[in-house]
Protein backbone atom coordinates (compact mmCIF):
# COMPACT_ATOMS: atom_id res chain seq x y z
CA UNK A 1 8.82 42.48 -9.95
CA UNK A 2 11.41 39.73 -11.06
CA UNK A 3 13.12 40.01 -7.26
CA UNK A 4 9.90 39.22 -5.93
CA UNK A 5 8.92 36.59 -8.18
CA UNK A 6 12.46 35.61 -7.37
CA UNK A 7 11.96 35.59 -3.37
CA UNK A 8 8.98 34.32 -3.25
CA UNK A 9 10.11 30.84 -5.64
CA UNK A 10 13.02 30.58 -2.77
CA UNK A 11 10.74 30.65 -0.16
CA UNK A 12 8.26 28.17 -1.98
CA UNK A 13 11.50 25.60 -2.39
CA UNK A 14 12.32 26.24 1.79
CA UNK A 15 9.46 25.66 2.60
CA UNK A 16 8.44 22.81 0.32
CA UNK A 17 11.57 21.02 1.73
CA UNK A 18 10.52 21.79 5.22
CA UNK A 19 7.10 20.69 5.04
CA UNK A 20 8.45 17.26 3.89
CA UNK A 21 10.78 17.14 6.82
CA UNK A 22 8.16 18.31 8.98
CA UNK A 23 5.81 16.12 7.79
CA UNK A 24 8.31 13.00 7.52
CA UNK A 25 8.82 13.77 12.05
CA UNK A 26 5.33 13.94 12.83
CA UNK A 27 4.45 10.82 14.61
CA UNK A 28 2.12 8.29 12.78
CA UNK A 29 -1.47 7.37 13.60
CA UNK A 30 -0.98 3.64 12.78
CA UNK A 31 -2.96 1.19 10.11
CA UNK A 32 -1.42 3.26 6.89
CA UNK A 33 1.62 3.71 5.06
CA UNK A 34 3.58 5.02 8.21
CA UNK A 35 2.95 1.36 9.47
CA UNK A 36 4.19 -0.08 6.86
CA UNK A 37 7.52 1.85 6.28
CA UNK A 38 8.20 1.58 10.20
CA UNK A 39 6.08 3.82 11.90
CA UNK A 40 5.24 0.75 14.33
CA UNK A 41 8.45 1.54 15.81
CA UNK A 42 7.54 4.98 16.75
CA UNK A 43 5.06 3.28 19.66
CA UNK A 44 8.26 2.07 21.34
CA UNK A 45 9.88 6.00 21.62
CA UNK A 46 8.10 7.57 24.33
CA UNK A 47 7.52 11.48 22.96
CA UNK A 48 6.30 14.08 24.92
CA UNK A 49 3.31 15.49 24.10
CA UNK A 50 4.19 19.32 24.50
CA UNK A 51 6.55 18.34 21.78
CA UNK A 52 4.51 16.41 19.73
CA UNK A 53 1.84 19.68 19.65
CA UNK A 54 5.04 21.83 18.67
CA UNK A 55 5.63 19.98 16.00
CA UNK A 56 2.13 19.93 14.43
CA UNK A 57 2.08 23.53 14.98
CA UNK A 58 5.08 24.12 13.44
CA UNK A 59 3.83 21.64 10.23
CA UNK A 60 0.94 23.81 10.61
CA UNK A 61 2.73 27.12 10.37
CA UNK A 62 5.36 26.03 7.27
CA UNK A 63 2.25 24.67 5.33
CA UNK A 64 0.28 28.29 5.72
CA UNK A 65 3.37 30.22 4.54
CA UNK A 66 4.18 27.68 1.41
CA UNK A 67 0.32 28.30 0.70
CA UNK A 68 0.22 32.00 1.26
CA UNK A 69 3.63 31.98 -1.03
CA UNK A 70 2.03 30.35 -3.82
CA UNK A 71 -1.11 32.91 -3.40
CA UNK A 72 1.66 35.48 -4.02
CA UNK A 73 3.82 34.31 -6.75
CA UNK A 74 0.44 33.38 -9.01
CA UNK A 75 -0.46 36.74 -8.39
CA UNK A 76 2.84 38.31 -9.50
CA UNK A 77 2.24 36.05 -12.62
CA UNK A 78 -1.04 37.21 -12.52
CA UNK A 79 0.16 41.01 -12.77
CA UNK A 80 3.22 41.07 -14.72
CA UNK A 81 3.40 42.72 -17.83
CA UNK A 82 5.07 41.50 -20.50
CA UNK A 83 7.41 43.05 -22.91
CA UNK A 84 6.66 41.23 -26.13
């Protein structure tokens, strides 16, 4: 059980690192804080959409699997005996 607890706090630091990244690409609506840290300039760069909707997807995907991970490491928590 302490492997999995093990594997499954990697995978929460992966993919806690690449929701950030993920999240940090994705391009800004405007009028917030991506405004005011430069997403203004993100108008200018012309992206294309099919890559824009990859990119959301992808967000989309790492957030489910952090989430799911979590699920399963408090349930190993959950479960665990312990020896004291």
């Amino acid at each position: 059980m302490e492997i999995l607890q093990t594997v499954l706090l990697v995978i929460i630091v992966v993919t806690s690192l690449l929701a950030v990244l993920l999240v940090l690409l994705n391009k800004g609506k405007g009028g917030g804080l991506s405004d005011m840290f430069g997403g203004g300039m993100t108008q200018s760069l012309n992206t294309s959409g099919v890559a824009q909707k990859n990119l959301v997807r992808l967000t989309t995907i790492v957030a489910v699997a952090w989430a799911l991970a979590v699920a399963a490491y408090a349930l190993t928590m959950r479960f665990t005996t312990t020896g004291a």
